[in-house]
N, C-alpha and C. Protein backbone atom coordinates (compact mmCIF):
# COMPACT_ATOMS: atom_id res chain seq x y z
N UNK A 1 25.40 -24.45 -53.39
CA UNK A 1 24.71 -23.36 -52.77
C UNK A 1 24.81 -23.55 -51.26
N UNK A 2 24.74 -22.26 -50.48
CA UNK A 2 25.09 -22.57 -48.90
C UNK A 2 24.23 -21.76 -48.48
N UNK A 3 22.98 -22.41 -47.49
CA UNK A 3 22.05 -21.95 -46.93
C UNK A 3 22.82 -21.64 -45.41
N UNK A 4 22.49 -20.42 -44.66
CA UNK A 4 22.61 -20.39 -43.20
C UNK A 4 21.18 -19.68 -42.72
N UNK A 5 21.11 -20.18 -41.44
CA UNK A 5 20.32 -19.93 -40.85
C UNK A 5 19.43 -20.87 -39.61
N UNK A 6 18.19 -20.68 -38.75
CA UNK A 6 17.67 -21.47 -37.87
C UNK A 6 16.87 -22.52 -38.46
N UNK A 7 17.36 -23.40 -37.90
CA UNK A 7 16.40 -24.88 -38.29
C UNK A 7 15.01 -24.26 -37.39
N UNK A 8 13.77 -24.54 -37.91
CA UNK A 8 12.41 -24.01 -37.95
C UNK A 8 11.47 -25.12 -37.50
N UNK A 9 12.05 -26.11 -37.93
CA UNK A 9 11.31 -27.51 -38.49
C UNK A 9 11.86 -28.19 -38.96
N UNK A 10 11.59 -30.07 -38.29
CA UNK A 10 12.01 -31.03 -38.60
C UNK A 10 11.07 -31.99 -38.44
N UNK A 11 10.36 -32.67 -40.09
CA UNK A 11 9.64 -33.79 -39.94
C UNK A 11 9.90 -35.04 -41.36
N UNK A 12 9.61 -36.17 -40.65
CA UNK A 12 9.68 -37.46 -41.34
C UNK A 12 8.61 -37.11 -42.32
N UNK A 13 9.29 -37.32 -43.90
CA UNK A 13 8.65 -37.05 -45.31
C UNK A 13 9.17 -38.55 -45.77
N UNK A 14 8.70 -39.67 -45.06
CA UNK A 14 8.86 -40.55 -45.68
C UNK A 14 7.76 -41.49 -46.88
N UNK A 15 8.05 -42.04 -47.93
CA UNK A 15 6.86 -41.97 -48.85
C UNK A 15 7.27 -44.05 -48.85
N UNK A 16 6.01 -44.63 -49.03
CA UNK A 16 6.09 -46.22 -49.42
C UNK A 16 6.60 -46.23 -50.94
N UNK A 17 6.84 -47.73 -51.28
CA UNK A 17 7.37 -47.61 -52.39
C UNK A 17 6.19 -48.04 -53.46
N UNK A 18 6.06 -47.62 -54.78
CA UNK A 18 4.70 -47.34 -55.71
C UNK A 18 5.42 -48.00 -57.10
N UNK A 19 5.29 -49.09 -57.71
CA UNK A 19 4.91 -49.12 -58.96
C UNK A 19 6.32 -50.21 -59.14
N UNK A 20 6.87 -50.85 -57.94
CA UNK A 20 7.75 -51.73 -58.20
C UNK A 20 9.51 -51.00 -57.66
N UNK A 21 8.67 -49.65 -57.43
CA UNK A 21 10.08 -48.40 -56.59
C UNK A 21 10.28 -48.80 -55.29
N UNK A 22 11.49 -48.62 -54.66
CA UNK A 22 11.69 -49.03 -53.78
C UNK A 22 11.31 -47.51 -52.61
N UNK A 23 11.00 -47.81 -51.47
CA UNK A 23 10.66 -46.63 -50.36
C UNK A 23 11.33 -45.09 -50.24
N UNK A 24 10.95 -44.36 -50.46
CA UNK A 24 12.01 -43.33 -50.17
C UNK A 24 11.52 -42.82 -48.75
N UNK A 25 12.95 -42.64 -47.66
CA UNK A 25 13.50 -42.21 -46.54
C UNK A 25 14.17 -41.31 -46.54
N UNK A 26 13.11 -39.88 -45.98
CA UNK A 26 13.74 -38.90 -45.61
C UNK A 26 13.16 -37.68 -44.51
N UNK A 27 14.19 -37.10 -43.96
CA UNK A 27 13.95 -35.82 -43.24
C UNK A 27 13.75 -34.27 -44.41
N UNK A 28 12.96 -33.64 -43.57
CA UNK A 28 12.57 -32.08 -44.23
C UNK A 28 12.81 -31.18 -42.82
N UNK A 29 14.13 -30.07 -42.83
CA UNK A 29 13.89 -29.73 -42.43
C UNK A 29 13.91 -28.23 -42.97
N UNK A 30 13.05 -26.90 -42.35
CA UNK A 30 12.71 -25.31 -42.76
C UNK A 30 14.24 -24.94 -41.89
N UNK A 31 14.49 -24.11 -42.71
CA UNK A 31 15.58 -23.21 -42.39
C UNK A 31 14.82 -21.57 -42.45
N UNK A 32 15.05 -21.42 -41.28
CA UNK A 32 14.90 -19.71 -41.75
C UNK A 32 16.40 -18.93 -42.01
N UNK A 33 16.20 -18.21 -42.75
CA UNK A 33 17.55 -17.52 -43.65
C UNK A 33 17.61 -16.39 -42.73
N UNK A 34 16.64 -15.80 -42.20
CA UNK A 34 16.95 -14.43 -41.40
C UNK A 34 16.72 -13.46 -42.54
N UNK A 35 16.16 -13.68 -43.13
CA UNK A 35 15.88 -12.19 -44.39
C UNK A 35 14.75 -12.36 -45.12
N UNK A 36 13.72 -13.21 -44.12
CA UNK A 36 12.68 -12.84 -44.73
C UNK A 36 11.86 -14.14 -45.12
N UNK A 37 13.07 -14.48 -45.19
CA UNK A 37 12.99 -16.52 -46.54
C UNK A 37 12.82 -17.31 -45.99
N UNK A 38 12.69 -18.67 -46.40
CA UNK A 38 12.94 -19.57 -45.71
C UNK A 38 13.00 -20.37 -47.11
N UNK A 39 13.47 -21.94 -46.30
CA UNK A 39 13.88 -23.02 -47.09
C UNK A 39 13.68 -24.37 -46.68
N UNK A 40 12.89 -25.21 -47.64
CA UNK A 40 12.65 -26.61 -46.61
C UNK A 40 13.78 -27.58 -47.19
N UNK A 41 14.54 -28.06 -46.63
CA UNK A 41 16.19 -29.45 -47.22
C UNK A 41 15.69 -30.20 -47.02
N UNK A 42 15.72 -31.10 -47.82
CA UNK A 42 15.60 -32.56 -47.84
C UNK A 42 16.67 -33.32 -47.35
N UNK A 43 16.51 -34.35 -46.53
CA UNK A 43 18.00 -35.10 -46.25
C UNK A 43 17.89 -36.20 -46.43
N UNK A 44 18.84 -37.04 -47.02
CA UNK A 44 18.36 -38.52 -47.26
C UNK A 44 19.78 -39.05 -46.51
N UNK A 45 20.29 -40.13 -45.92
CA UNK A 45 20.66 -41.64 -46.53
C UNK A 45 21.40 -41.40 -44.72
N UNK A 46 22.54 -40.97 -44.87
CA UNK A 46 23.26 -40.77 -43.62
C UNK A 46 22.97 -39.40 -43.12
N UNK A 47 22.82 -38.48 -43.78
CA UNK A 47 22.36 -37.18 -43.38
C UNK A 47 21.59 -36.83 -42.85
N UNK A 48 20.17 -37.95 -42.88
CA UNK A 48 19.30 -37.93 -42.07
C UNK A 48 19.05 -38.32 -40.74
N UNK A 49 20.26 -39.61 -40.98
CA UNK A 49 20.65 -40.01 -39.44
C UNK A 49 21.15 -38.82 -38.78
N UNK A 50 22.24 -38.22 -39.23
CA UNK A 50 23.03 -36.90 -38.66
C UNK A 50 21.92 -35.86 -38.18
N UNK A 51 20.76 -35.22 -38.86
CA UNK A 51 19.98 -34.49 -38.17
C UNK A 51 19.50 -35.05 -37.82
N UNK A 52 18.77 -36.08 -37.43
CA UNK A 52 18.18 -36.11 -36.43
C UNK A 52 18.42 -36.65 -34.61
N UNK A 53 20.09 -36.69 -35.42
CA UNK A 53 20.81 -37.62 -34.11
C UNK A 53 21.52 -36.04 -33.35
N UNK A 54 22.31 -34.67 -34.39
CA UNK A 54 22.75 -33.92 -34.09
C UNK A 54 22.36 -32.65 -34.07
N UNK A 55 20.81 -32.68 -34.43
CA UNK A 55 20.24 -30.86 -34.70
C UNK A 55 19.19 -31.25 -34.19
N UNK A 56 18.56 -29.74 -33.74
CA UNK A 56 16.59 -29.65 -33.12
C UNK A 56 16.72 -28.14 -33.75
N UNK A 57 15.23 -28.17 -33.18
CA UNK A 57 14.47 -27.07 -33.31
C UNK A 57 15.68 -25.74 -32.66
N UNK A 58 15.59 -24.86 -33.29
CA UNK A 58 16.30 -23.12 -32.87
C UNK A 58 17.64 -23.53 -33.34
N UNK A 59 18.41 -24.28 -34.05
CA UNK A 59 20.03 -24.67 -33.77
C UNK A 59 20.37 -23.88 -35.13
N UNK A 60 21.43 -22.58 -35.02
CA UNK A 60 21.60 -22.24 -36.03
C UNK A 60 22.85 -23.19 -37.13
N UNK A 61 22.44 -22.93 -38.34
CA UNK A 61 23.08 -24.46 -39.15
C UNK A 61 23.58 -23.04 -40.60
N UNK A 62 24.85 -24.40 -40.87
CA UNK A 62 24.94 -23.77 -42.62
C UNK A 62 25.01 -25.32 -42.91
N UNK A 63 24.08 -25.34 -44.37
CA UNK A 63 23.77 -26.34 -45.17
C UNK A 63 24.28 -25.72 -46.19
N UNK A 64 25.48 -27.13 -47.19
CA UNK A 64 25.44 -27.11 -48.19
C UNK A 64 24.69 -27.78 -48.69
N UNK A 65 23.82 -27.27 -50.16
CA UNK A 65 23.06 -28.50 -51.03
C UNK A 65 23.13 -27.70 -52.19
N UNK A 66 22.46 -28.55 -52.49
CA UNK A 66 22.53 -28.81 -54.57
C UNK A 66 20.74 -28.47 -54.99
N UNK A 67 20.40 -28.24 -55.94
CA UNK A 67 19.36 -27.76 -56.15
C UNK A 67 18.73 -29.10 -57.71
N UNK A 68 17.78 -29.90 -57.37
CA UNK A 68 17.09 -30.97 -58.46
C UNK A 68 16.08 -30.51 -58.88
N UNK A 69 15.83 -30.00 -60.03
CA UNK A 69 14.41 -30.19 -61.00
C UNK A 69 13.87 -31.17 -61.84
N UNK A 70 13.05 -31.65 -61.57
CA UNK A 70 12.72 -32.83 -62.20
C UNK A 70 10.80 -32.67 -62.70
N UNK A 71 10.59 -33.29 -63.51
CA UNK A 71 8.86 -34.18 -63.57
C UNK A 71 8.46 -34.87 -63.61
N UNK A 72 7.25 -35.20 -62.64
CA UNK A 72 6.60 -36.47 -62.36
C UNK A 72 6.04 -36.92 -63.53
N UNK A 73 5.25 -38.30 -63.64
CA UNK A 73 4.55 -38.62 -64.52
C UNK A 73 3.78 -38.23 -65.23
N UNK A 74 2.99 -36.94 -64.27
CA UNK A 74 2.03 -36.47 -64.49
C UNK A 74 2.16 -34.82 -65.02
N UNK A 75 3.74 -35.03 -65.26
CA UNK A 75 4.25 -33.60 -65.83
C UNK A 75 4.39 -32.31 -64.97
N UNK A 76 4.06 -32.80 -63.73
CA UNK A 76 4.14 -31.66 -62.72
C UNK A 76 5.48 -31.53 -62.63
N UNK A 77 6.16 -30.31 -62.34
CA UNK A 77 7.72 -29.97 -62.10
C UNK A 77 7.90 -29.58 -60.86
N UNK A 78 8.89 -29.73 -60.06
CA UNK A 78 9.32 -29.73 -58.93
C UNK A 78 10.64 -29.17 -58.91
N UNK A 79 11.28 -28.86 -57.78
CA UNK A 79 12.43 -27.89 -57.71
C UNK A 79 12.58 -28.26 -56.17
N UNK A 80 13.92 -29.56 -56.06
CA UNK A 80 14.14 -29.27 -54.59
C UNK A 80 15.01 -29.23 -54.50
N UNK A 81 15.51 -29.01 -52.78
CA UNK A 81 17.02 -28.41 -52.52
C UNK A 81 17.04 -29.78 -51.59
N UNK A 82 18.42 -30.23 -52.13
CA UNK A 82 18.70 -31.69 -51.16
C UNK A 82 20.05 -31.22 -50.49
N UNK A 83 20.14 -31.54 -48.78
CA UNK A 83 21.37 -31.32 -48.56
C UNK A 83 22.38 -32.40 -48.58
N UNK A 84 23.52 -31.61 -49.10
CA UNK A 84 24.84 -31.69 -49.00
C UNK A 84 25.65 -32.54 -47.78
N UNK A 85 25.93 -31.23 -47.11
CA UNK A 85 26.32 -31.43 -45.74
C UNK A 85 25.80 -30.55 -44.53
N UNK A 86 25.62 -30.55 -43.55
CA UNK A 86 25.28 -29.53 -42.39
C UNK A 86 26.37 -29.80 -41.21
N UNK A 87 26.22 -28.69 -41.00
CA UNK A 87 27.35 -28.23 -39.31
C UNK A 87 26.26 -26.81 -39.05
N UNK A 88 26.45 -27.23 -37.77
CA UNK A 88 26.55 -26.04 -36.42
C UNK A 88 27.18 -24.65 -36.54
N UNK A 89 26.77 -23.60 -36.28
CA UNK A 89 27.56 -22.69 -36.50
C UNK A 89 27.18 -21.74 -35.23
């Protein structure tokens, strides 16, 4: 899937690690789509280095990502969009 649009927002969604899991490290940033929408990406590993070393606030971007549904323990379901790759446009 290929999101375009303005990065909105960029913040550290980093979580400690729980139950013998190891830490998860990552960026969130909102994309506005320009039609109304918007979208928050998750970035993990090197990608996160990349935004936050190569994008800010207003920079229009196309993100590829992939879309994960999963449930927690507690049976709650979730639906996120992790990116791919990002460039400048």
């Amino acid at each position: 899937m290929t999101l375009t649009g303005v990065i909105t927002e960029i913040i550290d969604d980093n979580k400690p690690g729980v139950d013998g899991r190891p830490p998860i490290y990552k960026k969130i940033a909102t994309i506005d789509l320009m039609n109304g929408q918007s979208a928050n990406v998750e970035f993990f590993r090197e990608l996160r280095t990349f935004l936050s070393k190569g994008f800010k606030i207003n920079d229009r971007v196309q993100v590829e990502c992939k879309l994960h549904g999963r449930k927690n323990r507690l049976k709650k379901t979730f639906n996120n969009v992790i990116a791919i790759s990002i460039q400048r446009i």
